[in-house]
Protein backbone atom coordinates (compact mmCIF):
# COMPACT_ATOMS: atom_id res chain seq x y z
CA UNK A 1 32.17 -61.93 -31.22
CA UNK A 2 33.61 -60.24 -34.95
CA UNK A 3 35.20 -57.65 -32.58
CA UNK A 4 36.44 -59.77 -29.80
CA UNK A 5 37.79 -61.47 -32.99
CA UNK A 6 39.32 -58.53 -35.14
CA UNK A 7 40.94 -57.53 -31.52
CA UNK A 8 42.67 -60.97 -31.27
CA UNK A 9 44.61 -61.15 -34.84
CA UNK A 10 45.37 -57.60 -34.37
CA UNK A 11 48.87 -56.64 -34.73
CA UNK A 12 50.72 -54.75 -32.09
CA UNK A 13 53.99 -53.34 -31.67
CA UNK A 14 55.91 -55.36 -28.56
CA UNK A 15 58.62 -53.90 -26.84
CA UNK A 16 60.94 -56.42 -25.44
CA UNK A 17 63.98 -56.59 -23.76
CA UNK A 18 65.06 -60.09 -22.92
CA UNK A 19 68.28 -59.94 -20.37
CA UNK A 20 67.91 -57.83 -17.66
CA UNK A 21 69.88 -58.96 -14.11
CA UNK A 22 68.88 -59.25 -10.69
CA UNK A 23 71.48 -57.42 -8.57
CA UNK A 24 69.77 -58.38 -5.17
CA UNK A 25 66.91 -59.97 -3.51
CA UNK A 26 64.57 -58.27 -1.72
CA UNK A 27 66.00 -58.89 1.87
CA UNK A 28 70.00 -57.62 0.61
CA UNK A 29 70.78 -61.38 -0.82
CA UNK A 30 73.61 -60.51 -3.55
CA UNK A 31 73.02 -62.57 -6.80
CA UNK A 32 74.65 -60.28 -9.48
CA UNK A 33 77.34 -59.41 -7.77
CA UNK A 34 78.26 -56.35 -10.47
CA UNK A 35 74.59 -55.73 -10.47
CA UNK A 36 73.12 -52.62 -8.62
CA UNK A 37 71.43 -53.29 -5.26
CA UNK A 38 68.39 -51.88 -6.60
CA UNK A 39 68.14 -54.75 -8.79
CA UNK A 40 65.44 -56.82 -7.13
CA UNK A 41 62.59 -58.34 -9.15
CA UNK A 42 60.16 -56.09 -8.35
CA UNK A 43 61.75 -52.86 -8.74
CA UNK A 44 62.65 -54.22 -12.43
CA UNK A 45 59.44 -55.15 -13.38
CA UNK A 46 58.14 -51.78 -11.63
CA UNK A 47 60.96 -49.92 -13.96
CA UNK A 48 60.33 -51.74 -17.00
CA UNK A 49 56.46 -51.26 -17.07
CA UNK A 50 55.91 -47.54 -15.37
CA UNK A 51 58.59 -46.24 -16.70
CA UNK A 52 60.30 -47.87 -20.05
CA UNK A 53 57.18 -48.93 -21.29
CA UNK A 54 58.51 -52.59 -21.73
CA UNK A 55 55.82 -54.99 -22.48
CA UNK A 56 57.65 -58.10 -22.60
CA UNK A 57 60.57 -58.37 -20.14
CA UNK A 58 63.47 -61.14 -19.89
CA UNK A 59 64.27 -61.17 -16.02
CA UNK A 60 67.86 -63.56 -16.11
CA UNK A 61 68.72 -64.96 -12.58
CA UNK A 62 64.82 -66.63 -11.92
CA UNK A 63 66.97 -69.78 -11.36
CA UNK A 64 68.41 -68.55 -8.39
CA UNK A 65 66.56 -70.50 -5.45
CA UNK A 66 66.61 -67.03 -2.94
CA UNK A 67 65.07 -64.68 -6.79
CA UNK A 68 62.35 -67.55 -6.65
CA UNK A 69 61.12 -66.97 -2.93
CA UNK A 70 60.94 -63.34 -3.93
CA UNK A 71 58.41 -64.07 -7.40
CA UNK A 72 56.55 -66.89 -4.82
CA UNK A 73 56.05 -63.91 -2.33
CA UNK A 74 54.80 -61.36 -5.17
CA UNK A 75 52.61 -63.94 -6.65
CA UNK A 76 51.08 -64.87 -3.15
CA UNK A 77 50.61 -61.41 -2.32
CA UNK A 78 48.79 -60.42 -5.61
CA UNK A 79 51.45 -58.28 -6.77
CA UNK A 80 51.84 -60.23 -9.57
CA UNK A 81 50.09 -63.45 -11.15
CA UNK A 82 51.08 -66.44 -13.40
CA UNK A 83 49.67 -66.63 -16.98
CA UNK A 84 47.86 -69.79 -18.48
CA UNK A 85 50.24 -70.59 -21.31
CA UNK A 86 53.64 -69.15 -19.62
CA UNK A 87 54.97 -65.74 -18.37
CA UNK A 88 53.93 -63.88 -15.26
CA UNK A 89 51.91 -60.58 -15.53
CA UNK A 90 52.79 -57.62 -13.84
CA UNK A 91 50.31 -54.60 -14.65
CA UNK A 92 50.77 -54.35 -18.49
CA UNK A 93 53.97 -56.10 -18.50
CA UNK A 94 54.73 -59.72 -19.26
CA UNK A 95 57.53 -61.30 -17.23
CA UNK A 96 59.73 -64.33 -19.03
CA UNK A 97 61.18 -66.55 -16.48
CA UNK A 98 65.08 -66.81 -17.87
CA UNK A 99 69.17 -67.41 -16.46
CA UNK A 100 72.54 -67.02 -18.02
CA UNK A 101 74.73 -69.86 -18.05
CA UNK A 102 78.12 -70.67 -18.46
CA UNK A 103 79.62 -73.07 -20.78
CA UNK A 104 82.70 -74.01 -21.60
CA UNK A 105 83.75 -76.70 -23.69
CA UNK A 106 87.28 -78.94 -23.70
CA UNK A 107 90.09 -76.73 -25.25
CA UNK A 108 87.85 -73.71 -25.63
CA UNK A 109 87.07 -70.85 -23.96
CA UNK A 110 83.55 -70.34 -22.18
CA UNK A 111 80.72 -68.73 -23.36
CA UNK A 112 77.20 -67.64 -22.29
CA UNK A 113 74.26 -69.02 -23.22
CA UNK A 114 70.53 -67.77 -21.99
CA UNK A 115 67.99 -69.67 -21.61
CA UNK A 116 64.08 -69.35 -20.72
CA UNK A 117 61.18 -71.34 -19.32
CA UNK A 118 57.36 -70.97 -19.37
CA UNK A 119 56.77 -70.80 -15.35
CA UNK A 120 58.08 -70.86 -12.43
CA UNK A 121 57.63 -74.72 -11.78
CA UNK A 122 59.40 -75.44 -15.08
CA UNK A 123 62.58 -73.25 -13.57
CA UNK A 124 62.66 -74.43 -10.30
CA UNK A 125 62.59 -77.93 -11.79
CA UNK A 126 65.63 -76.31 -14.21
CA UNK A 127 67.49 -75.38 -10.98
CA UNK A 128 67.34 -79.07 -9.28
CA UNK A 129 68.98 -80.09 -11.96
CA UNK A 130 71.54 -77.91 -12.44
CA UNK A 131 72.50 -76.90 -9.21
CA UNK A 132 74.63 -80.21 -8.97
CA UNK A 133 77.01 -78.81 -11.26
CA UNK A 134 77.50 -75.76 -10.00
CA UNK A 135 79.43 -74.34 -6.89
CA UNK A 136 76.73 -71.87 -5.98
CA UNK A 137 73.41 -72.26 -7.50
CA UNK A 138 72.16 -68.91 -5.36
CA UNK A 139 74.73 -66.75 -8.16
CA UNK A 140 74.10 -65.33 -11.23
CA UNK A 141 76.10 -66.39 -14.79
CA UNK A 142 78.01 -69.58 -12.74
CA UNK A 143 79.22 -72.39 -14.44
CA UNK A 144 78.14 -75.17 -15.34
CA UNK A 145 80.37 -78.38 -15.32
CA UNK A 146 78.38 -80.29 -18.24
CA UNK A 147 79.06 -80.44 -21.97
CA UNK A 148 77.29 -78.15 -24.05
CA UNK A 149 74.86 -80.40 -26.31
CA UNK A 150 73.93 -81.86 -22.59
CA UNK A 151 73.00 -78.52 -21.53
CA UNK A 152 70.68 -77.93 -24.48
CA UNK A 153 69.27 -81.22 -24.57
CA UNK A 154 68.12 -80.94 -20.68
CA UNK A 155 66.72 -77.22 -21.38
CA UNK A 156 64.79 -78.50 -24.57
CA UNK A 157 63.49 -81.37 -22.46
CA UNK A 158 61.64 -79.40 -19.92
CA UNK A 159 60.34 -77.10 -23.17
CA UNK A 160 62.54 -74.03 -22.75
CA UNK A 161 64.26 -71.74 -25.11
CA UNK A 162 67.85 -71.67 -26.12
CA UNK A 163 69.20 -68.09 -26.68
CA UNK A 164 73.36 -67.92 -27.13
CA UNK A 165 74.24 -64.58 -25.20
CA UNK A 166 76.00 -61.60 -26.32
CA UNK A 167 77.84 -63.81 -29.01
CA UNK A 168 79.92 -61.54 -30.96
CA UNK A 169 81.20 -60.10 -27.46
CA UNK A 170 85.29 -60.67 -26.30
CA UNK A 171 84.39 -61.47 -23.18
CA UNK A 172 82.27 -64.98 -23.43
CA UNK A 173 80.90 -64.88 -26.84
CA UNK A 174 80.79 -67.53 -28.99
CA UNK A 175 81.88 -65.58 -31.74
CA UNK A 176 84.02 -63.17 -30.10
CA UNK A 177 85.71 -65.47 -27.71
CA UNK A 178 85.05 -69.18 -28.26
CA UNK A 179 85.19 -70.89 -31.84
CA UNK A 180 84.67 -69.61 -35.27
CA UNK A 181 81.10 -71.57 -35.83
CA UNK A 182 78.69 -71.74 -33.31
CA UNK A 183 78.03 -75.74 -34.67
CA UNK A 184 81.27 -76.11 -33.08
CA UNK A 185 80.09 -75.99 -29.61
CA UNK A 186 76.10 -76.51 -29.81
CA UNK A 187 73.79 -78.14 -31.95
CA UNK A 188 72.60 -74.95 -33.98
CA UNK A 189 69.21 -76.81 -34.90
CA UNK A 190 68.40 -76.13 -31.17
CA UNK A 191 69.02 -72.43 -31.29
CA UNK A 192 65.70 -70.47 -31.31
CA UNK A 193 67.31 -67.05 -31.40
CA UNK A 194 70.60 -65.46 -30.83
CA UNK A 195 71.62 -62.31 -28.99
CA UNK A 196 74.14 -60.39 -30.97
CA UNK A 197 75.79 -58.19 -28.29
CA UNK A 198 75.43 -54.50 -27.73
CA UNK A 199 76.15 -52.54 -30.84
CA UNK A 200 76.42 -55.26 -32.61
CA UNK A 201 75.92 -55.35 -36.75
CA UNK A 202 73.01 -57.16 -37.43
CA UNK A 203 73.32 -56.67 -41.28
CA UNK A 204 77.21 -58.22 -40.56
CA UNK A 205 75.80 -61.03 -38.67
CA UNK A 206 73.19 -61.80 -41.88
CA UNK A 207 75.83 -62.71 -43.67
CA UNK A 208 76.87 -65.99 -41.25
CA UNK A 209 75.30 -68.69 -42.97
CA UNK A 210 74.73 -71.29 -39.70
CA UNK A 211 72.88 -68.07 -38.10
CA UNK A 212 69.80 -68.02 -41.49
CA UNK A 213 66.94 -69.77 -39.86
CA UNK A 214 67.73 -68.25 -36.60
CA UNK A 215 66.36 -64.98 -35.29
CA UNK A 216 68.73 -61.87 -33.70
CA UNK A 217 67.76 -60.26 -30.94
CA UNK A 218 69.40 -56.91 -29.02
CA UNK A 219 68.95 -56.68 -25.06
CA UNK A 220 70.11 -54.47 -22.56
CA UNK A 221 71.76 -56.76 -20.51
CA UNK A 222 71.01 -54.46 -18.22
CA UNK A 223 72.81 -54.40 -14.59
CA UNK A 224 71.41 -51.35 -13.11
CA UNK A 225 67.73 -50.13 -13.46
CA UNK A 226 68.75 -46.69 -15.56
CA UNK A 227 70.17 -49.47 -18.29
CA UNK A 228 66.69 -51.20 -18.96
CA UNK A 229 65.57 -50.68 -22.53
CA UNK A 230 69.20 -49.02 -23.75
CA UNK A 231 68.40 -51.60 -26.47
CA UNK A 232 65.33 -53.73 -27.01
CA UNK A 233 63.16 -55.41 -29.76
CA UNK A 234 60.19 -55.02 -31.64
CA UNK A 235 57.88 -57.80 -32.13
CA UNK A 236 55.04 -57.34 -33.91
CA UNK A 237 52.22 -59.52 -32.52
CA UNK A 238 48.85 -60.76 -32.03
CA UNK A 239 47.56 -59.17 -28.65
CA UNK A 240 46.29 -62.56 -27.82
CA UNK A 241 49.24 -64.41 -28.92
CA UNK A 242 52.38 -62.94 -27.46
CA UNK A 243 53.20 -66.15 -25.56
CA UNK A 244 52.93 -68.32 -28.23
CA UNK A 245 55.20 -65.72 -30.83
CA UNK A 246 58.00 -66.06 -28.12
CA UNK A 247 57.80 -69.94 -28.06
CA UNK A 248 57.76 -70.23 -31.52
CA UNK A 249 60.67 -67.59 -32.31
CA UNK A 250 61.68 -69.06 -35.76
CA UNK A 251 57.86 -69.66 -37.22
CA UNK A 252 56.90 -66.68 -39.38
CA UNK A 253 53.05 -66.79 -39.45
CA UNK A 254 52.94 -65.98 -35.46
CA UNK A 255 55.00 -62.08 -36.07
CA UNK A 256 58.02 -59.93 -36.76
CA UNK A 257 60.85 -59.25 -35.06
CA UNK A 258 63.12 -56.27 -35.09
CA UNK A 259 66.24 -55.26 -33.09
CA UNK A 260 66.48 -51.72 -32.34
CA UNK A 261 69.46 -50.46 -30.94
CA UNK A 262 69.37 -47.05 -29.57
């Protein structure tokens, strides 16, 4: 029991990357329509564990209705398998159910916001609810025709995470393209980590004063398999607790967290 124990509270370096697209389905469906075709969930999560050594992956699109037949199929078929207390497991990789959405608020430009869920019944549940404002719910990045504050009260009513996207980026940041404080668009106490944007400063970004209690994170946003990883995290963990450091970004006790940008 002392070792299963001392093996629990151990910690262990994570390597995450949290925004990777789906370019297709598995029968030629396109959902990222920049995305390469060789973009289907399985191939990523194939990529991201044999090969990139990913251990906790951020697969954006899961709200598409024709991406979730293709994780129903893989879980059915063994392939893969849902985890008590969120994510799906795929050999020694952990899958986060997540989608990009776009916002865009009266007078302002629109931005990108991520956002992720526990399982796949918390999504789909995400998707009936969004796909009425929406043109084509099947897409990746589409947006949505509600305000902001709406958007992240309905995602932190079915438990999710809120993760601004890319924000110091030109095209659909918050910073780089929408207002000059993020409390200007979303209610920043619902923020549970931000993505600064490829090559992005995070020692610059330390010095925004609405962004202290919130955590940065670098991701790949990757849109062809070769890109997974180009940037990723570290979280340092408890092997038994990596689910419950995600959900609880902002709380010290559960780990550490450190963009590396290669």
């Amino acid at each position: 029991m002392q070792d299963q124990l001392k093996t629990s509270t151990m910690w262990e370096p994570c390597y995450t990357d949290l925004h990777i697209h789906i370019g297709r389905t598995s029968r030629g469906e396109a959902v990222k329509i920049s995305g390469s075709r060789d973009l289907t969930f399985e191939n990523i999560a194939r990529e991201a564990s044999d090969r990139k050594g990913i251990h906790l992956l951020g697969v954006i699109d899961c709200h598409s209705p024709v991406v979730q037949m293709d994780i129903e199929q893989l879980l059915e078929s063994g392939t893969m398998s849902e985890i008590e207390g969120g994510g799906i497991a795929y050999q020694d990789t952990t899958i986060l159910l997540g989608t990009e959405i776009e916002l865009r608020e009266p007078g302002m430009r629109e931005f990108h916001m991520l956002a992720y869920f526990r399982d796949l019944k918390t999504m789909k549940s995400f998707t009936d609810w969004m796909k009425r404002y929406m043109k084509n719910v099947n897409l990746s990045s589409q947006r949505v025709y509600v305000p902001a504050l709406e958007m992240q009260a309905e995602i932190k009513a079915l438990g999710g995470l809120i993760v601004p996207a890319h924000v110091f980026t030109p095209h659909k940041g918050i910073y780089g393209s929408t207002a000059p404080r993020m409390g200007d668009v979303l209610d920043t106490r619902l923020v549970d980590a931000v993505e600064l944007g490829l090559s992005s400063d995070s020692s610059m970004a330390s010095y925004i004063r609405e962004l202290d209690h919130v955590p940065f994170l670098t991701n790949s946003d990757a849109h062809s398999l070769g890109k997974i990883g180009r940037e990723y995290n570290e979280l340092q963990v408890a092997a038994l607790l990596l689910m419950n450091s995600v959900w609880h970004f902002k709380e010290k006790p559960t780990g550490k967290l450190r963009p590396i940008m290669d």
